[in-house]
Protein backbone atom coordinates (compact mmCIF):
# COMPACT_ATOMS: atom_id res chain seq x y z
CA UNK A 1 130.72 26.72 87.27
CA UNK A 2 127.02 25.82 86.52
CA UNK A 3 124.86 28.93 87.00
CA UNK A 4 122.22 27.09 88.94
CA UNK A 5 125.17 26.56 91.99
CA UNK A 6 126.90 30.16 90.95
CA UNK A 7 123.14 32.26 91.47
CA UNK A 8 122.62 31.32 94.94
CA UNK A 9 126.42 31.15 96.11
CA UNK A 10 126.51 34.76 94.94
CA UNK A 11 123.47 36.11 96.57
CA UNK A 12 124.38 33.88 99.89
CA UNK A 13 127.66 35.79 99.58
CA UNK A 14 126.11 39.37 99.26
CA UNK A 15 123.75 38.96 102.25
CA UNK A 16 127.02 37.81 104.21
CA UNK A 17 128.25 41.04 103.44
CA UNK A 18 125.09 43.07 104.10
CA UNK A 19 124.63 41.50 107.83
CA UNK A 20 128.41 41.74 108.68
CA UNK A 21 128.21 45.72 108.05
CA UNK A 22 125.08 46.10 110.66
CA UNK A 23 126.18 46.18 114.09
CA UNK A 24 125.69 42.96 115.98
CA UNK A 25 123.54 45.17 118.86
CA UNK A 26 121.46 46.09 116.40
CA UNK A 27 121.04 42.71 115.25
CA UNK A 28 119.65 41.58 117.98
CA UNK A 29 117.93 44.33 119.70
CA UNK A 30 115.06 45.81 117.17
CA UNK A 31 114.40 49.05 119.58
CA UNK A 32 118.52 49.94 119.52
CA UNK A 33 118.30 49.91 116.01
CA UNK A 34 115.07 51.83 115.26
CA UNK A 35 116.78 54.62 117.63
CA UNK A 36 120.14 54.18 115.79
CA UNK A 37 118.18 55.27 112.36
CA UNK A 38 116.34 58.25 114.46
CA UNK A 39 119.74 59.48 115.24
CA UNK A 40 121.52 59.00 111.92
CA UNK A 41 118.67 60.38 109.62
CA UNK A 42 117.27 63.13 111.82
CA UNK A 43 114.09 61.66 112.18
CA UNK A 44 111.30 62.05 115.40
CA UNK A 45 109.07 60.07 116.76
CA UNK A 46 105.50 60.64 115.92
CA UNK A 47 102.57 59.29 117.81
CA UNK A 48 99.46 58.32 116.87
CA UNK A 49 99.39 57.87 113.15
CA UNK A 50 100.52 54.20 113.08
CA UNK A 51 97.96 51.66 110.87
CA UNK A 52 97.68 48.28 112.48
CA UNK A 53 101.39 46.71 112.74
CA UNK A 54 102.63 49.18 110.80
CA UNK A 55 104.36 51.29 113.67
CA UNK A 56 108.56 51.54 113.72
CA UNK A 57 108.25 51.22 117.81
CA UNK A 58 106.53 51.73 120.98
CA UNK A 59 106.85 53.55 124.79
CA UNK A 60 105.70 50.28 126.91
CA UNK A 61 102.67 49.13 124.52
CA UNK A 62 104.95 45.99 123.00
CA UNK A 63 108.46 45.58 122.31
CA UNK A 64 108.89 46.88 118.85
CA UNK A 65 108.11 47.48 115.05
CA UNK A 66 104.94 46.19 113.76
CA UNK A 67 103.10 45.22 116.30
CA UNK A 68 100.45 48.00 116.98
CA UNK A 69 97.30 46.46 117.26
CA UNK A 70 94.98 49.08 116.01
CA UNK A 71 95.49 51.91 114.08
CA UNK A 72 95.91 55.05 115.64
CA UNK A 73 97.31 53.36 118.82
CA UNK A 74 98.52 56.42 120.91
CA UNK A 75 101.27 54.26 122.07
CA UNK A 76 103.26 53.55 119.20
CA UNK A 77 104.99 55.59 117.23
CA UNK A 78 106.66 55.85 113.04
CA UNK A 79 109.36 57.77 112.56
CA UNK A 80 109.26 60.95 110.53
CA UNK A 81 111.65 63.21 109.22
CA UNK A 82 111.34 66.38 112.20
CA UNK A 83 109.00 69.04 111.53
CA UNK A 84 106.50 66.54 109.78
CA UNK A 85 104.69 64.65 112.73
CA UNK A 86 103.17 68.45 113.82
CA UNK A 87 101.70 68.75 109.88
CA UNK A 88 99.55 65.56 110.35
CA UNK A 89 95.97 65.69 112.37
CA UNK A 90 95.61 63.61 115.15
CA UNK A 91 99.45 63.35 115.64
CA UNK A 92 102.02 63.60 119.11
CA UNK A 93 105.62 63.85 119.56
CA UNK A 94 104.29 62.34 122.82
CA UNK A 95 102.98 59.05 123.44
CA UNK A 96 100.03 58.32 125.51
């Protein structure tokens, strides 16, 4: 087979694979799958220490990952593993 068709067959292939293992809620819903990786990697959320669209989510302020609009926006929140958001200064577990 000529490598030029057999380089892109075989990465089409492997991200087949890779989007047929993630759940197809989580495919299509961004907040369900931020949560899902809370729950699975014993992270919280931490408030208040997001740079400008760098956030993982939000409480009400938009719909989901990168999309803070300033940094520091009390609304949105990046997930940290639990016991680190209370280390950082000018951090929440709570949004505003």
């Amino acid at each position: 087979m000529n490598r030029t068709v057999l380089v892109p067959s075989v990465l089409a292939m492997a991200l087949s694979f890779a989007l047929a293992s993630v759940p197809a809620s989580a495919q299509t819903d961004p907040k369900k799958a931020t949560m899902d990786r809370m729950t699975k990697s014993n992270l919280e959320k931490c408030y208040g220490i997001a740079a400008k669209g760098k956030n993982d989510c939000a409480e009400g302020a938009h719909s989901c990952a990168g999309q803070a609009n300033v940094d520091r926006d009390k609304g949105s929140f990046v997930l940290l593993p639990k016991g680190d958001c209370g280390k950082i200064a000018g951090a929440s577990l709570k949004g505003a």
